[in-house]
N, C-alpha and C. Protein backbone atom coordinates (compact mmCIF):
# COMPACT_ATOMS: atom_id res chain seq x y z
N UNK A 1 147.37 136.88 100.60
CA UNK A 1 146.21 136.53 99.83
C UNK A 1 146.06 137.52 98.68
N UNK A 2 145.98 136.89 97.64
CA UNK A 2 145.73 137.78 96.42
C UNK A 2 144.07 138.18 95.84
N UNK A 3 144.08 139.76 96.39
CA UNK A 3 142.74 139.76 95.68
C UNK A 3 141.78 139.43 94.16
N UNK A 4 140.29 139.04 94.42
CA UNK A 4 140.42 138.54 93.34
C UNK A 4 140.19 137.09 93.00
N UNK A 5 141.57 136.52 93.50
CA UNK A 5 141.06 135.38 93.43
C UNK A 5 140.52 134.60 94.66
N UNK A 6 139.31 133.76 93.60
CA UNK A 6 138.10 133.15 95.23
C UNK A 6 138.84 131.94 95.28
N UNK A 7 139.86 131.18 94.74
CA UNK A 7 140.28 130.00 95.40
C UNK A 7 141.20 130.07 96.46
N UNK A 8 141.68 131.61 97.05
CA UNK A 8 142.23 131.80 97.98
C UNK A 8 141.53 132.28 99.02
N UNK A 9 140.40 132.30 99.07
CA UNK A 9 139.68 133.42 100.18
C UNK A 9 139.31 132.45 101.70
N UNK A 10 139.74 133.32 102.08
CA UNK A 10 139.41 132.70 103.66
C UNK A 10 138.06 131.91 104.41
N UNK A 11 138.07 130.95 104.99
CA UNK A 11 137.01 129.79 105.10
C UNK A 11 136.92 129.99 106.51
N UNK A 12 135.87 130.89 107.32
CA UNK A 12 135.86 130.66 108.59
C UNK A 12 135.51 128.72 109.24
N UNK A 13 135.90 129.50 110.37
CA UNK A 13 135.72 127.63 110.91
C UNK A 13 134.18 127.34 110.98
N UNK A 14 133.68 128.03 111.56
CA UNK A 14 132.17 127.67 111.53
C UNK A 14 131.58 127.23 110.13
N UNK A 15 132.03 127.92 109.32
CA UNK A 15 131.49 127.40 107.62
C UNK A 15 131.56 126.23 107.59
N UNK A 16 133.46 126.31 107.92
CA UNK A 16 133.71 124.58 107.77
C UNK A 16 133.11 123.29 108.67
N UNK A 17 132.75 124.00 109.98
CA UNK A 17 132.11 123.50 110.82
C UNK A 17 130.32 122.56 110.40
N UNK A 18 129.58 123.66 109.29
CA UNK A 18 128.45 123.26 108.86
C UNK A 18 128.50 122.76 107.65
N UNK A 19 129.51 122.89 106.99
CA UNK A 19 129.94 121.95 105.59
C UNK A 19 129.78 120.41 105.81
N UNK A 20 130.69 120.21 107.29
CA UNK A 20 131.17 118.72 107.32
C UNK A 20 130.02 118.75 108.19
N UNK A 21 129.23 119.25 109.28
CA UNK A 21 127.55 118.80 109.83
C UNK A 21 126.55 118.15 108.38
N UNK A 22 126.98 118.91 107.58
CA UNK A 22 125.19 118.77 106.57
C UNK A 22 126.12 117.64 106.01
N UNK A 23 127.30 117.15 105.55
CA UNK A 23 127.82 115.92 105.09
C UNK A 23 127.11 114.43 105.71
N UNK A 24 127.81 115.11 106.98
CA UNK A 24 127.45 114.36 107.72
C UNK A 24 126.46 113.50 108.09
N UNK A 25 125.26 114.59 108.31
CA UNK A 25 123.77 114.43 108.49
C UNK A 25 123.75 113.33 107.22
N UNK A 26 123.81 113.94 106.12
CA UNK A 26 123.42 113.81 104.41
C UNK A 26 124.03 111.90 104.86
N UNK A 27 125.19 111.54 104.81
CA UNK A 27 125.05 110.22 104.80
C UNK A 27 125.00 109.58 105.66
N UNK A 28 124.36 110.26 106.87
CA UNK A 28 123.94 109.21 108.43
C UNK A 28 122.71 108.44 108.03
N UNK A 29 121.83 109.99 107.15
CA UNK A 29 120.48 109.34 106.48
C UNK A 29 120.32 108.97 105.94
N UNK A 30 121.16 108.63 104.80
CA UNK A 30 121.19 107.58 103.49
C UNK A 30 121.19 106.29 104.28
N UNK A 31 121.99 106.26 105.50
CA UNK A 31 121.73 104.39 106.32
C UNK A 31 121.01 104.52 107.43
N UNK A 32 120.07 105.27 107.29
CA UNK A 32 119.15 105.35 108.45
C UNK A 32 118.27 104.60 108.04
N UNK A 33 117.60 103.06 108.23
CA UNK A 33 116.72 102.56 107.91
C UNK A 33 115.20 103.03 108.37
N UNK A 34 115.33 104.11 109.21
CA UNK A 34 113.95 104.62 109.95
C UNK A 34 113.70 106.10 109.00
N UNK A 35 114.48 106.77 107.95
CA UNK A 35 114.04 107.77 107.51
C UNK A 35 113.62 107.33 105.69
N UNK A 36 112.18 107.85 105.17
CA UNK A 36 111.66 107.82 103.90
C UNK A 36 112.88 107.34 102.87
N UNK A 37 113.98 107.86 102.75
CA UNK A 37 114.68 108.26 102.03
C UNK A 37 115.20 106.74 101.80
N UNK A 38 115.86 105.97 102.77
CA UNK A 38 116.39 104.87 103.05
C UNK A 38 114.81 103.91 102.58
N UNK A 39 114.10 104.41 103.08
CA UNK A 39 112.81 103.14 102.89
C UNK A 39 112.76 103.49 101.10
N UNK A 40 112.55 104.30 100.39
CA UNK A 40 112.51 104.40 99.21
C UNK A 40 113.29 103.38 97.99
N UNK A 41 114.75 103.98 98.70
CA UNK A 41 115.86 103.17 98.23
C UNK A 41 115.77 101.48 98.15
N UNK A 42 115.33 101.36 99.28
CA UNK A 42 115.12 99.51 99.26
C UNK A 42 114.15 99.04 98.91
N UNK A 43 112.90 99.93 98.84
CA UNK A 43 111.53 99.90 98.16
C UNK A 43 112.23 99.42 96.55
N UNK A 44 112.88 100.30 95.99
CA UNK A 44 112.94 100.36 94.54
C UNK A 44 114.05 99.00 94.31
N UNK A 45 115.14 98.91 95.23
CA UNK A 45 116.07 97.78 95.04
C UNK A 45 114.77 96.43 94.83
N UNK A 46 114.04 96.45 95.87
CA UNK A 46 113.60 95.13 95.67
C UNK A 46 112.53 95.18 94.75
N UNK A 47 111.90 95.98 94.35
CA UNK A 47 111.48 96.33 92.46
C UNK A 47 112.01 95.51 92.07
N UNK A 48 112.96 95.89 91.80
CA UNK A 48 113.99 95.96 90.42
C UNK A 48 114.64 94.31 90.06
N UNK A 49 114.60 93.73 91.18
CA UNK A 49 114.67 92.26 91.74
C UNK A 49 113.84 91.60 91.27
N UNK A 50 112.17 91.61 91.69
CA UNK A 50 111.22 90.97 91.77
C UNK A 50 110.86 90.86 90.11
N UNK A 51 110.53 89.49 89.37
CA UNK A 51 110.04 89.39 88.52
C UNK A 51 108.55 90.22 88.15
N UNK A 52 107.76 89.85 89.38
CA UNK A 52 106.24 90.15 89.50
C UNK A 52 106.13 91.29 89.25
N UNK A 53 107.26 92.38 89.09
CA UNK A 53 106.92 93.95 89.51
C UNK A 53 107.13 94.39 87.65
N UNK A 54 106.63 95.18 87.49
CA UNK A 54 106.98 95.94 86.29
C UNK A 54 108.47 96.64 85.84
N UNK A 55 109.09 97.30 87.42
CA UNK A 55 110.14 97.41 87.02
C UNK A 55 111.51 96.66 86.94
N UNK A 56 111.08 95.23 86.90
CA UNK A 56 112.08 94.25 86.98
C UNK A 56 112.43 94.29 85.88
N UNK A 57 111.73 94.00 84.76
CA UNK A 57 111.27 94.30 83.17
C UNK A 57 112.31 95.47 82.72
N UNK A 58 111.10 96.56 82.82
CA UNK A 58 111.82 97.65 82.05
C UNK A 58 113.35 97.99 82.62
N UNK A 59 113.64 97.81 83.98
CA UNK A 59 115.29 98.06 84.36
C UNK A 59 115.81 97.07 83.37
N UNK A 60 115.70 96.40 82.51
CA UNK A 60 116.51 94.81 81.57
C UNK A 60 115.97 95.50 80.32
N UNK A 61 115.07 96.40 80.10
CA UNK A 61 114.91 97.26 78.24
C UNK A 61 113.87 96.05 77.83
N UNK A 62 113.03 94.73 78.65
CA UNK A 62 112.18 93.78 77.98
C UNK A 62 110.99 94.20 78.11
N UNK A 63 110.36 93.62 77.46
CA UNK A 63 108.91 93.73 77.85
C UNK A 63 108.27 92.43 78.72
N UNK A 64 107.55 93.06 79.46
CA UNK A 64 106.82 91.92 80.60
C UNK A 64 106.12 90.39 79.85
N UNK A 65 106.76 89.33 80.03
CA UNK A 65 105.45 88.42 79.29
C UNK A 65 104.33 88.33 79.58
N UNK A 66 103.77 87.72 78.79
CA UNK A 66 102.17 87.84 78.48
C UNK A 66 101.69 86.57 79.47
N UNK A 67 100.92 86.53 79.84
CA UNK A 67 100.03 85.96 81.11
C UNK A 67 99.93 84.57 80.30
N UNK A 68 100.09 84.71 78.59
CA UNK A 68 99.88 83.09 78.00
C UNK A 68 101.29 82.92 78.16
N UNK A 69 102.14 83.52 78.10
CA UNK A 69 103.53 82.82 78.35
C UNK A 69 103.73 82.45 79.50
N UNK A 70 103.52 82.73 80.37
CA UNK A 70 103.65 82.07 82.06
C UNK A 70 102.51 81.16 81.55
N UNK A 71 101.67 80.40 81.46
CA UNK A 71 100.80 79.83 81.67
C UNK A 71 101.34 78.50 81.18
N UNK A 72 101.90 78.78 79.75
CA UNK A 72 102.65 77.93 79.33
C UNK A 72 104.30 77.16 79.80
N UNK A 73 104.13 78.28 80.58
CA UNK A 73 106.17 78.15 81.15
C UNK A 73 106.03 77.33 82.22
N UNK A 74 104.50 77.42 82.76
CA UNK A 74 104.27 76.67 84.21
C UNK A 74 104.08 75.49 83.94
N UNK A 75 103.13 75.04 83.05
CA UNK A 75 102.76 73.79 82.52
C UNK A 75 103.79 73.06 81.84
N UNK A 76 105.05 73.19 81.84
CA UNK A 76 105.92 72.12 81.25
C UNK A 76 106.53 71.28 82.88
N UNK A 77 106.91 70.19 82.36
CA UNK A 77 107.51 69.71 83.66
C UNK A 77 108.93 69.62 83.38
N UNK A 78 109.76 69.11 84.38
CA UNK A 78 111.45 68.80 84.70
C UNK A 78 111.39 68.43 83.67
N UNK A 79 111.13 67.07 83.34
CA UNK A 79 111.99 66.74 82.24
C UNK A 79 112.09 67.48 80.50
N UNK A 80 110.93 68.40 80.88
CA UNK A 80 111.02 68.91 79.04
C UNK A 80 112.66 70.00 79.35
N UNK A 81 112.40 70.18 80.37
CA UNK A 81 114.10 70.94 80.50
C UNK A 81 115.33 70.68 80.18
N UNK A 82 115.07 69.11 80.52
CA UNK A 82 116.29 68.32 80.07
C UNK A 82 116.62 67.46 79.05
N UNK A 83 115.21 67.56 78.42
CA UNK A 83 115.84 67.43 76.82
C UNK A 83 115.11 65.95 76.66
N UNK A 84 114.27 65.58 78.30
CA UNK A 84 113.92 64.44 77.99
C UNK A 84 111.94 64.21 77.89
């Protein structure tokens, strides 16, 4: 081992032992559907989904329409869609 340099320096096992534990832990809880972290994540997925939510919008750079544009979007029927 050459002093000096730290890309040679010795890695007890236990280090390595709690390196790959906190990995570990770290993405058991990312799919733990019972910890905050996981509820957050799917909280915001289905945001981002939902028209109704604000951040459906801004995740797309649009702005939300205006309550007269739905009003109007509702009130057309099938056929103005199709041209008839």
């Amino acid at each position: 081992m050459v002093k000096g340099n730290s890309r040679h320096q010795k890695v007890s096992k236990a280090q390595v032992s709690i390196h790959h534990k906190a990995q570990s832990d770290h993405y058991a809880n990312q799919r733990n559907p019972n910890t905050d972290t996981h509820k957050e994540a799917e909280d915001n997925r289905a945001n981002q989904l939902n028209p109704n939510n604000d951040k459906y919008w801004r995740v797309r750079g649009l702005d939300r329409p205006s309550a007269e544009c739905i009003k109007l979007e509702s009130g057309k029927e099938k056929g103005d869609y199709n041209g008839n």
